[in-house]
Every structure is written in C-alpha cells, then in structure tokens.
Protein backbone atom coordinates (compact mmCIF):
# COMPACT_ATOMS: atom_id res chain seq x y z
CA UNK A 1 4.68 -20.64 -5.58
CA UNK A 2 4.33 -23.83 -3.55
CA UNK A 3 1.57 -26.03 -2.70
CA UNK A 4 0.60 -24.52 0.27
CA UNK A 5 0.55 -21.13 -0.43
CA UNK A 6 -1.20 -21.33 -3.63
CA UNK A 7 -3.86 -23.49 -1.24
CA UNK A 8 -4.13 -20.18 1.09
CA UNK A 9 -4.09 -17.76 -1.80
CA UNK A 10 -6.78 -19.60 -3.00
CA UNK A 11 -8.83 -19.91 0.09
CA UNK A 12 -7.93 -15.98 0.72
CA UNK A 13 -9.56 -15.21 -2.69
CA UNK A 14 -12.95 -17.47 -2.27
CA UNK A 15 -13.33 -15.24 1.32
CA UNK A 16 -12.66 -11.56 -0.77
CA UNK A 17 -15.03 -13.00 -3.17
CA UNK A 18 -18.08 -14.32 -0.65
CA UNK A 19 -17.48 -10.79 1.47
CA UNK A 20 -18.37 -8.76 -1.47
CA UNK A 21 -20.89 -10.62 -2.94
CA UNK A 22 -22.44 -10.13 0.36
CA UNK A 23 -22.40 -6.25 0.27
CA UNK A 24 -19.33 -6.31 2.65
CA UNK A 25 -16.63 -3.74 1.67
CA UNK A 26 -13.03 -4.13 2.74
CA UNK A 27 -10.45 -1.91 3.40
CA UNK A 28 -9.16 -1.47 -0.22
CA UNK A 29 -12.56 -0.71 -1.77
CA UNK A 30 -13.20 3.10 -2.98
CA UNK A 31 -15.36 5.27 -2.22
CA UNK A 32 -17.37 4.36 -5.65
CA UNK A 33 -16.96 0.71 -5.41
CA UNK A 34 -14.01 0.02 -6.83
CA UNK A 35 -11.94 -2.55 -4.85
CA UNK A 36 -8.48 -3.82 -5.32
CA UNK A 37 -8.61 -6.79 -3.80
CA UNK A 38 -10.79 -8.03 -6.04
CA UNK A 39 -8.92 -6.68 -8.53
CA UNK A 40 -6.19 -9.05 -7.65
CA UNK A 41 -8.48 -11.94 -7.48
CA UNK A 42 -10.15 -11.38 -10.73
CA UNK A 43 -7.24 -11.35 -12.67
CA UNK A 44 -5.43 -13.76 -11.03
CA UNK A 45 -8.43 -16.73 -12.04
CA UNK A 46 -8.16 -15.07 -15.25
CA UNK A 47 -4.38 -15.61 -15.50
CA UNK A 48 -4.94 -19.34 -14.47
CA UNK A 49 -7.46 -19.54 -17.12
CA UNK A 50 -5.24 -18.04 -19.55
CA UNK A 51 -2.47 -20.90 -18.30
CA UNK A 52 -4.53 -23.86 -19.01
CA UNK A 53 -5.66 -22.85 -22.34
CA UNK A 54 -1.86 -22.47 -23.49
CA UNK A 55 -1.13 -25.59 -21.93
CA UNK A 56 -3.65 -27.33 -23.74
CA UNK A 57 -2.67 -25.37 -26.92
CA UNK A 58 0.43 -26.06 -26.63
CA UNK A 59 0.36 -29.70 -25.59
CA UNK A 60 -3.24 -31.18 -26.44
CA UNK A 61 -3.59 -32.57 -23.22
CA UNK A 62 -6.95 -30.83 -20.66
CA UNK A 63 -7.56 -30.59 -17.43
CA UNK A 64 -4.86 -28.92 -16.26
C-alpha cells in the first residue's frame, strides 16, 4: 500500500470511528449494533499494533 492511500485509509477510519462514537450508524451496521466497518477499522489498528511490536521484537529498535 502506498503513501497516499494508507493516508486516506487512515483518514477514512478516524471519520467511521467519530460517526459512531456519535450515535451515527452507517450503512453496514446491523440491526443489533453490530457494524462492519468498524470491524475493519478495529482490526486493522490492531494489525498495525501487532506490526510494530514484531518489529521491535525482532529488531530492538521503537517507534515504528
């Protein structure tokens, strides 16, 4: 993934993320709640989490 569309997948998550905290729903959410798209956003951050602490592991070096 380049620059430039990490940058907008990024900036696409951060809106997903204020909508619902503001009691929006979206097109993807269920009928009990449940919503997709956040889904997706959730575990990508957690997958970019789970990056950087093998990096570091791996090479000693933080802050990636």
């Amino acid at each position: 993934m380049n620059q430039q569309t990490q940058q907008q997948t990024e900036q696409t998550d951060e809106q997903v993320v204020a909508e619902h905290l503001a009691g929006h729903r979206c097109a993807e959410c269920a009928p009990r709640g449940g919503c997709m798209r956040m889904l997706r956003v959730i575990r990508r951050r957690q997958a970019r989490v789970d990056l950087a602490a093998a990096l570091t592991a791996r090479t000693g070096v933080r802050g990636w």
